[in-house]
PDB file of N, CA and C in Angstrom:
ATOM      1  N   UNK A   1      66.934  29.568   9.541  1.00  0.00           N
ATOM      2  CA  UNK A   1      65.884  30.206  10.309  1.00  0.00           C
ATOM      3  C   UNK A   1      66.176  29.994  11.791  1.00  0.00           C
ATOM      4  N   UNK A   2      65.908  31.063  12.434  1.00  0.00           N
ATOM      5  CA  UNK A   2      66.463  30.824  14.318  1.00  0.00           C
ATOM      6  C   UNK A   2      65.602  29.957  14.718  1.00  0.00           C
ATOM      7  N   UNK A   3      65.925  29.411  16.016  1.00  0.00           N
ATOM      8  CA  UNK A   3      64.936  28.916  16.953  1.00  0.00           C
ATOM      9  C   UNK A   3      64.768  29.836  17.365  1.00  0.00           C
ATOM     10  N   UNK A   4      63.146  29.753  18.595  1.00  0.00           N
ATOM     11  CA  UNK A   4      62.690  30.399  19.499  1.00  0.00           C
ATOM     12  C   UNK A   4      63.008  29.165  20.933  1.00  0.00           C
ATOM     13  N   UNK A   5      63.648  29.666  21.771  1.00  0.00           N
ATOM     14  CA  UNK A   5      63.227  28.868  22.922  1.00  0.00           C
ATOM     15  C   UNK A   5      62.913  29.715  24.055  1.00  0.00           C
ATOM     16  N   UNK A   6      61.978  29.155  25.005  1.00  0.00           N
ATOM     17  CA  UNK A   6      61.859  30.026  25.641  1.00  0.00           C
ATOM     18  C   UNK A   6      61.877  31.545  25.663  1.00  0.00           C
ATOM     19  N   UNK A   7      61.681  32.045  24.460  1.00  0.00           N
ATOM     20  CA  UNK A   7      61.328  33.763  24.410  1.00  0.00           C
ATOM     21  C   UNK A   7      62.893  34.247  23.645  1.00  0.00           C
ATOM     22  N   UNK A   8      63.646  33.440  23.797  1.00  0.00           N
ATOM     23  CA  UNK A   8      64.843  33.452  23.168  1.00  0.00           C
ATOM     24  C   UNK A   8      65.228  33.217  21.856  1.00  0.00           C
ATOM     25  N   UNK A   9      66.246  33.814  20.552  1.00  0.00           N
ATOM     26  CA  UNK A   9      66.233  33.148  19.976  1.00  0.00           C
ATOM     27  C   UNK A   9      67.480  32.801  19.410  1.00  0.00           C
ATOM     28  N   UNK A  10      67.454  31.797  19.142  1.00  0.00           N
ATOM     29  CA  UNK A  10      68.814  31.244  18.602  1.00  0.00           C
ATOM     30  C   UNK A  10      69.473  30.562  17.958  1.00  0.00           C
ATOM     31  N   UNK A  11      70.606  30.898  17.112  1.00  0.00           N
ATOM     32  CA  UNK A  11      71.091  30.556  15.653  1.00  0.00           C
ATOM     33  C   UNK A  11      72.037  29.326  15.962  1.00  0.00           C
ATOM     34  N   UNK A  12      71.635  28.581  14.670  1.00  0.00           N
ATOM     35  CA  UNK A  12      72.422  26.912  14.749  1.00  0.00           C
ATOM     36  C   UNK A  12      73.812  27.481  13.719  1.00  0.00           C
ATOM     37  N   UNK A  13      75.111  26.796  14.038  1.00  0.00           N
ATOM     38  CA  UNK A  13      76.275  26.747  13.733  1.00  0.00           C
ATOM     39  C   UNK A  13      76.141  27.965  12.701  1.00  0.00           C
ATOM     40  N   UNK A  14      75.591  26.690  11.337  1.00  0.00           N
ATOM     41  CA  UNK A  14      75.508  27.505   9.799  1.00  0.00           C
ATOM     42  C   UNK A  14      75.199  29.118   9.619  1.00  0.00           C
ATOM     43  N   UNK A  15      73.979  28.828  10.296  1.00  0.00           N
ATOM     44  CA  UNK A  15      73.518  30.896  10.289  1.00  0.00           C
ATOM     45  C   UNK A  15      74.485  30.985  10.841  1.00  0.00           C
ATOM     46  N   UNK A  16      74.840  31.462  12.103  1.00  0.00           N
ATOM     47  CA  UNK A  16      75.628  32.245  13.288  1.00  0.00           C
ATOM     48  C   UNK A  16      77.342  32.784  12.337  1.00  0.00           C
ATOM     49  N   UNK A  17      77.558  31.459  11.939  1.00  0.00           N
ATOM     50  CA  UNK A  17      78.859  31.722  10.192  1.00  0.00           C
ATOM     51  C   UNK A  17      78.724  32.377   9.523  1.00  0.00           C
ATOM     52  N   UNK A  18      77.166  32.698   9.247  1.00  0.00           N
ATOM     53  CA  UNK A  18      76.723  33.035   7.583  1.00  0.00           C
ATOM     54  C   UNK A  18      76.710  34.223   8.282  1.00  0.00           C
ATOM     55  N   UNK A  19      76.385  34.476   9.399  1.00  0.00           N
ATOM     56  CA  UNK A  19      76.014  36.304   9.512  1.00  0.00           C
ATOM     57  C   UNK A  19      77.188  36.718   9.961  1.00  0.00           C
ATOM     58  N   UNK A  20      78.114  36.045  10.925  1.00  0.00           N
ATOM     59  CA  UNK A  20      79.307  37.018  11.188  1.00  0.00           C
ATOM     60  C   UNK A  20      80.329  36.832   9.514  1.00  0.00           C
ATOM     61  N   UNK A  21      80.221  35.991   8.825  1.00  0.00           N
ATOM     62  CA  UNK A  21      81.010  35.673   7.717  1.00  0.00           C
ATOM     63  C   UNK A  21      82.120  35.126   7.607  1.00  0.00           C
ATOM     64  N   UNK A  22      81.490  33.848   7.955  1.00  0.00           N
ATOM     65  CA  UNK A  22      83.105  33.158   8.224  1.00  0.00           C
ATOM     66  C   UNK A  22      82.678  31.415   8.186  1.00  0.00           C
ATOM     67  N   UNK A  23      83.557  30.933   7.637  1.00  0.00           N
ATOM     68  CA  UNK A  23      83.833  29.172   7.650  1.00  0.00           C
ATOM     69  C   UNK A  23      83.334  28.784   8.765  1.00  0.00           C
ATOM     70  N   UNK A  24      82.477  27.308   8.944  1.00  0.00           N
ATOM     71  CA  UNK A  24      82.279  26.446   9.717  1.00  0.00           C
ATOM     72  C   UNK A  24      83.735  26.245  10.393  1.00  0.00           C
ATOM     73  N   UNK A  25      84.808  26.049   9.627  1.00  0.00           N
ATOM     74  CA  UNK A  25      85.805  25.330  10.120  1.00  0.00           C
ATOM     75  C   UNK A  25      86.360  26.550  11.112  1.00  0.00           C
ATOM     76  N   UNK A  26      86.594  27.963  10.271  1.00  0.00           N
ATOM     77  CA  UNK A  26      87.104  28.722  11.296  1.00  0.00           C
ATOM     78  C   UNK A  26      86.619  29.257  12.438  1.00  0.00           C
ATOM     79  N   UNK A  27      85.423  28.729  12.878  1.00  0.00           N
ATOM     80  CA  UNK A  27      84.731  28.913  13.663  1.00  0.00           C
ATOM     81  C   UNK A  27      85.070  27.579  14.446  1.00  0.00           C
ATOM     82  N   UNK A  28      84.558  26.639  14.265  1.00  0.00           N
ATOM     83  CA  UNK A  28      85.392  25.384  15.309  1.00  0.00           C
ATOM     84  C   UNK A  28      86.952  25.605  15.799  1.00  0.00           C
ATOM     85  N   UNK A  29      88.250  25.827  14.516  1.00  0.00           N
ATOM     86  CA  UNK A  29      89.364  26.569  14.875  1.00  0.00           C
ATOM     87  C   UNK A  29      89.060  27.136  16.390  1.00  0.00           C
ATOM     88  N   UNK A  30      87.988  28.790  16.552  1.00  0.00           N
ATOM     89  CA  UNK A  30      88.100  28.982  17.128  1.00  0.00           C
ATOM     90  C   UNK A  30      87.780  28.781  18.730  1.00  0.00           C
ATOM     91  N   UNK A  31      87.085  27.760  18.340  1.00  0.00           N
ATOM     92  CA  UNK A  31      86.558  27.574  19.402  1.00  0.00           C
ATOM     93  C   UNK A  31      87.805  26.119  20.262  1.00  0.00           C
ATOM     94  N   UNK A  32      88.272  25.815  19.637  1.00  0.00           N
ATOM     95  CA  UNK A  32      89.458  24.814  19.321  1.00  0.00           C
ATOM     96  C   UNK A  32      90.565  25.581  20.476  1.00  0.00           C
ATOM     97  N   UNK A  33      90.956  26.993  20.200  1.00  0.00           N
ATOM     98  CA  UNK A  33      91.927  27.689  20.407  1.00  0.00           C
ATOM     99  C   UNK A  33      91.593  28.811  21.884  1.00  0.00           C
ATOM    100  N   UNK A  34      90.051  28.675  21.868  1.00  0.00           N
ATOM    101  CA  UNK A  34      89.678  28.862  23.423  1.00  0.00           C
ATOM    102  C   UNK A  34      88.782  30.810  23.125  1.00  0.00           C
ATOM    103  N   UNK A  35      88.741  31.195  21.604  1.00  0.00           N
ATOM    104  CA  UNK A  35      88.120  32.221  21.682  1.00  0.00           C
ATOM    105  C   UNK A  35      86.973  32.389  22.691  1.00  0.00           C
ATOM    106  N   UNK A  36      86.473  31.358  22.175  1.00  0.00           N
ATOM    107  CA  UNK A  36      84.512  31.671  22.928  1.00  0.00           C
ATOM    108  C   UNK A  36      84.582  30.128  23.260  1.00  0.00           C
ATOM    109  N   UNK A  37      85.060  30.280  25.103  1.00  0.00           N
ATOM    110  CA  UNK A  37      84.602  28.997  25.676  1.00  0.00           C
ATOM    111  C   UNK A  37      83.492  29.146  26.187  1.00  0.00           C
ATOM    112  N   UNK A  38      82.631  30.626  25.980  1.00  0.00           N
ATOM    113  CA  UNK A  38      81.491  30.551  27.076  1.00  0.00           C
ATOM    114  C   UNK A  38      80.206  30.276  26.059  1.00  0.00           C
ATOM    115  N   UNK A  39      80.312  29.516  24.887  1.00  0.00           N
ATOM    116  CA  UNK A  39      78.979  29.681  23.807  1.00  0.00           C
ATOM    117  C   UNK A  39      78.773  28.196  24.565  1.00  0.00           C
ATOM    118  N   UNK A  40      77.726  28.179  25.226  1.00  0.00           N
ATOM    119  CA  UNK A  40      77.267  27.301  26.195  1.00  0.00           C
ATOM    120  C   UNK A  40      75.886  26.184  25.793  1.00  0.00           C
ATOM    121  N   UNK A  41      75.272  27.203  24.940  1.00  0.00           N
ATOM    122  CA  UNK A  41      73.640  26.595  24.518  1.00  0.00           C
ATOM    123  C   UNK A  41      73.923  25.838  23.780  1.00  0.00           C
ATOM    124  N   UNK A  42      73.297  25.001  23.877  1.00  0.00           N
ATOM    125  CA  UNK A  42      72.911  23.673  22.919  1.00  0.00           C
ATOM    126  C   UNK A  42      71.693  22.670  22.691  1.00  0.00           C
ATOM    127  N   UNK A  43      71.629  22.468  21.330  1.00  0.00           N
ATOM    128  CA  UNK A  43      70.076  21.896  21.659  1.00  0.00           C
ATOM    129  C   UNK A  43      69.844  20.290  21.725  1.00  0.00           C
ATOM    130  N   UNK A  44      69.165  19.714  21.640  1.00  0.00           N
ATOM    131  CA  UNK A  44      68.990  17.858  22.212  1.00  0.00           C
ATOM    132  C   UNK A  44      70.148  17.178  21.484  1.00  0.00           C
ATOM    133  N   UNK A  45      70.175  17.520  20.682  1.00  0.00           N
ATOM    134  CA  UNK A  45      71.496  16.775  19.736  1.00  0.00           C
ATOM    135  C   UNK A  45      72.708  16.477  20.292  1.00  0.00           C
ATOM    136  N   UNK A  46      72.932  18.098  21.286  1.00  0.00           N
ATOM    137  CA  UNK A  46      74.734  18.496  21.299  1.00  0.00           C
ATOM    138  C   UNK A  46      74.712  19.707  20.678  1.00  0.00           C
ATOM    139  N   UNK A  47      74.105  20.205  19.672  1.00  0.00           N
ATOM    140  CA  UNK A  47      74.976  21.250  18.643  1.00  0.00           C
ATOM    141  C   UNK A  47      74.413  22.474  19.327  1.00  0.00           C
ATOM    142  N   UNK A  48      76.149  23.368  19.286  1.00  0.00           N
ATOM    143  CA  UNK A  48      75.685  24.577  19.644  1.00  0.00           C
ATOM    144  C   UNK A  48      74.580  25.857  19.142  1.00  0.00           C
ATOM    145  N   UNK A  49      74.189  26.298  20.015  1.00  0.00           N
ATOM    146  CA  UNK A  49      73.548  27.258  19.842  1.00  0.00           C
ATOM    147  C   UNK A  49      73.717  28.376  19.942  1.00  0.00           C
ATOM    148  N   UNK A  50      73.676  29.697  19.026  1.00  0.00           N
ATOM    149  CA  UNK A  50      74.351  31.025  19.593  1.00  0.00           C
ATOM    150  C   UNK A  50      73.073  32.303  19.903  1.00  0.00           C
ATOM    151  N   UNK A  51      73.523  32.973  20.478  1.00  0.00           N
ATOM    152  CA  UNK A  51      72.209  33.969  21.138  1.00  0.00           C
ATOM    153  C   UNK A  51      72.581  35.008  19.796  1.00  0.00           C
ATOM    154  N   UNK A  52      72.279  35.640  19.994  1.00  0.00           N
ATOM    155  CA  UNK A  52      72.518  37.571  18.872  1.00  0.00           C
ATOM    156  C   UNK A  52      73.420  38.228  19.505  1.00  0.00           C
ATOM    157  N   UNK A  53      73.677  37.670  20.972  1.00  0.00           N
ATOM    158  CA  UNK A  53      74.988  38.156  21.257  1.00  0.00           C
ATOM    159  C   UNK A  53      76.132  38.034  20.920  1.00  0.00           C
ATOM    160  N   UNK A  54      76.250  35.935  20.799  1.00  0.00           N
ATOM    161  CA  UNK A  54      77.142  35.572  20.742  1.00  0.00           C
ATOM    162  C   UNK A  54      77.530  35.713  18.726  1.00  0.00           C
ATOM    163  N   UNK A  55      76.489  36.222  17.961  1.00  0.00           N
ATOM    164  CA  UNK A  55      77.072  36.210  16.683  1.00  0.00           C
ATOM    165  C   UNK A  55      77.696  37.773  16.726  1.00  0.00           C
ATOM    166  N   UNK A  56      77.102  39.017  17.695  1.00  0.00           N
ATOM    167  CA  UNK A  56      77.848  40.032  17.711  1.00  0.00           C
ATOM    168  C   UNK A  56      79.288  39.634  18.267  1.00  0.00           C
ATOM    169  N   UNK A  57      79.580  38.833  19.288  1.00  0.00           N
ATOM    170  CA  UNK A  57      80.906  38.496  19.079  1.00  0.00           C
ATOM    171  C   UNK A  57      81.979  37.840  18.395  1.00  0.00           C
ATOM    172  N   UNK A  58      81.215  37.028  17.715  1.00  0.00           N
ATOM    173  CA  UNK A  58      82.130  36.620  16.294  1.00  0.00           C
ATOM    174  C   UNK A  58      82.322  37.556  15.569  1.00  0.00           C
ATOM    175  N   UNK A  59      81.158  38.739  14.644  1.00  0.00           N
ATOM    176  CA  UNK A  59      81.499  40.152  14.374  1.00  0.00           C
ATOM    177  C   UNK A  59      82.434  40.723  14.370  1.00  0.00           C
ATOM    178  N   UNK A  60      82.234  40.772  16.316  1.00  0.00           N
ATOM    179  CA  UNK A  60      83.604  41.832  16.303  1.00  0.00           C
ATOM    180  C   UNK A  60      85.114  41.076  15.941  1.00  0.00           C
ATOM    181  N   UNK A  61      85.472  39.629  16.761  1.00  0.00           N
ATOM    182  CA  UNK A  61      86.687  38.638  16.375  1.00  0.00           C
ATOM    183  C   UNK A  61      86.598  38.786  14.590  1.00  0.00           C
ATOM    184  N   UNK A  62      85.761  38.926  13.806  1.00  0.00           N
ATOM    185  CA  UNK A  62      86.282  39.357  12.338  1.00  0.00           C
ATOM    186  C   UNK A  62      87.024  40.397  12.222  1.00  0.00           C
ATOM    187  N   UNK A  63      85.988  41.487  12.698  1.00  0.00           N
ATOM    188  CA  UNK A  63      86.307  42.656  12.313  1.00  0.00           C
ATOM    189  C   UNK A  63      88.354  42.936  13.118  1.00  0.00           C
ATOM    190  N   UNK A  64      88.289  42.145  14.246  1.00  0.00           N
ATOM    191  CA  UNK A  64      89.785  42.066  14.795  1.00  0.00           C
ATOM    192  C   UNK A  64      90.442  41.881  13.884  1.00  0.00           C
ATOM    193  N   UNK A  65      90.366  40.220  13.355  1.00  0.00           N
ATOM    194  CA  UNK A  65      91.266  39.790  12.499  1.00  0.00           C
ATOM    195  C   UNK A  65      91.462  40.379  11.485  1.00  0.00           C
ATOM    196  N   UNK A  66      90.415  41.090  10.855  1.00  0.00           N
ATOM    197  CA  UNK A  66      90.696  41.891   9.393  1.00  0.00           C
ATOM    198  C   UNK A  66      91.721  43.194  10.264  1.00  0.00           C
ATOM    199  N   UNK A  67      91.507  43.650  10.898  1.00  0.00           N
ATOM    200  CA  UNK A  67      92.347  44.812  10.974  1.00  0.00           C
ATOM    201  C   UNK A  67      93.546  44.702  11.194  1.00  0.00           C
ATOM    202  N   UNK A  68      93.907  43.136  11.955  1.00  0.00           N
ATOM    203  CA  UNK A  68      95.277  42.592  12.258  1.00  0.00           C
ATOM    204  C   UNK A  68      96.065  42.274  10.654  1.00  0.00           C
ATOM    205  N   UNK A  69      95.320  41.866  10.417  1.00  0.00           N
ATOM    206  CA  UNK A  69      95.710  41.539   8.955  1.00  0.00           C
ATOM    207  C   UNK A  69      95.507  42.422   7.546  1.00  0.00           C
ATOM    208  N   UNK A  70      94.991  44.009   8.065  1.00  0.00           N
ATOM    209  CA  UNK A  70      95.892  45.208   6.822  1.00  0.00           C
ATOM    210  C   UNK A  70      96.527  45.797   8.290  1.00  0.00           C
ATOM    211  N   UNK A  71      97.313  45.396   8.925  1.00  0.00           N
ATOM    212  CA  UNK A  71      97.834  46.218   9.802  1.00  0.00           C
ATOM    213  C   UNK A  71      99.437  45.389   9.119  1.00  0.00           C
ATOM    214  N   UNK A  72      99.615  44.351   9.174  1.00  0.00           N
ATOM    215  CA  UNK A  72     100.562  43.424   8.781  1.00  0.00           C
ATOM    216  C   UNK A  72     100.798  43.442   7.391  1.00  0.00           C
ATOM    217  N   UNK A  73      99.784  43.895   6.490  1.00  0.00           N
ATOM    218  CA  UNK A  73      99.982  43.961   4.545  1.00  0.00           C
ATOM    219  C   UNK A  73     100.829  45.526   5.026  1.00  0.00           C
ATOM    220  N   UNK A  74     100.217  46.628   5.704  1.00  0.00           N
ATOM    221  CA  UNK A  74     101.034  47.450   5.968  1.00  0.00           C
ATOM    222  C   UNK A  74     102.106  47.844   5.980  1.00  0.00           C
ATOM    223  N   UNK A  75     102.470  47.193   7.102  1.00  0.00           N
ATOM    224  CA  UNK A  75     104.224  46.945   7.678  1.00  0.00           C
ATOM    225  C   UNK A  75     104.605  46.256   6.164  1.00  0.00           C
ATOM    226  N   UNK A  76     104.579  45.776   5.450  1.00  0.00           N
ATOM    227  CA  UNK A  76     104.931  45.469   4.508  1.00  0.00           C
ATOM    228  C   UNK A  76     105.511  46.585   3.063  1.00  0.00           C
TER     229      UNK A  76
END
């Protein structure tokens, strides 16, 4: 379930994975490798927080990688 902060709302690690569709881990990976240095929010803990923006940009980094990868079964 999102937070609300401030009029805002925003998804902890697990959702933000679950909706673009993808591993906890490959999501740290990416963040590891410098995809999204700008996912900035975080709540008292430390743990990030993502806006509806930032899960539309994981989205699209799927939708990349899937196309990189039947572009490459392709060439094959």
């Amino acid at each position: 379930m999102p937070l609300t902060l401030n009029g805002r709302k925003f998804y902890r690690t697990s959702e933000a994975c679950a909706k673009a569709g993808i591993s906890r881990m490959t999501l740290l990976r990416w963040f590891r490798d410098g995809s999204f240095p700008d996912v900035e929010h975080r709540d008292w803990r430390g743990w990030r927080l993502f806006t509806n923006n930032d899960v539309a940009r994981l989205k699209a980094k799927v939708h990349h990688v899937q196309k990189i990868g039947q572009a490459e079964n392709n060439e094959r």
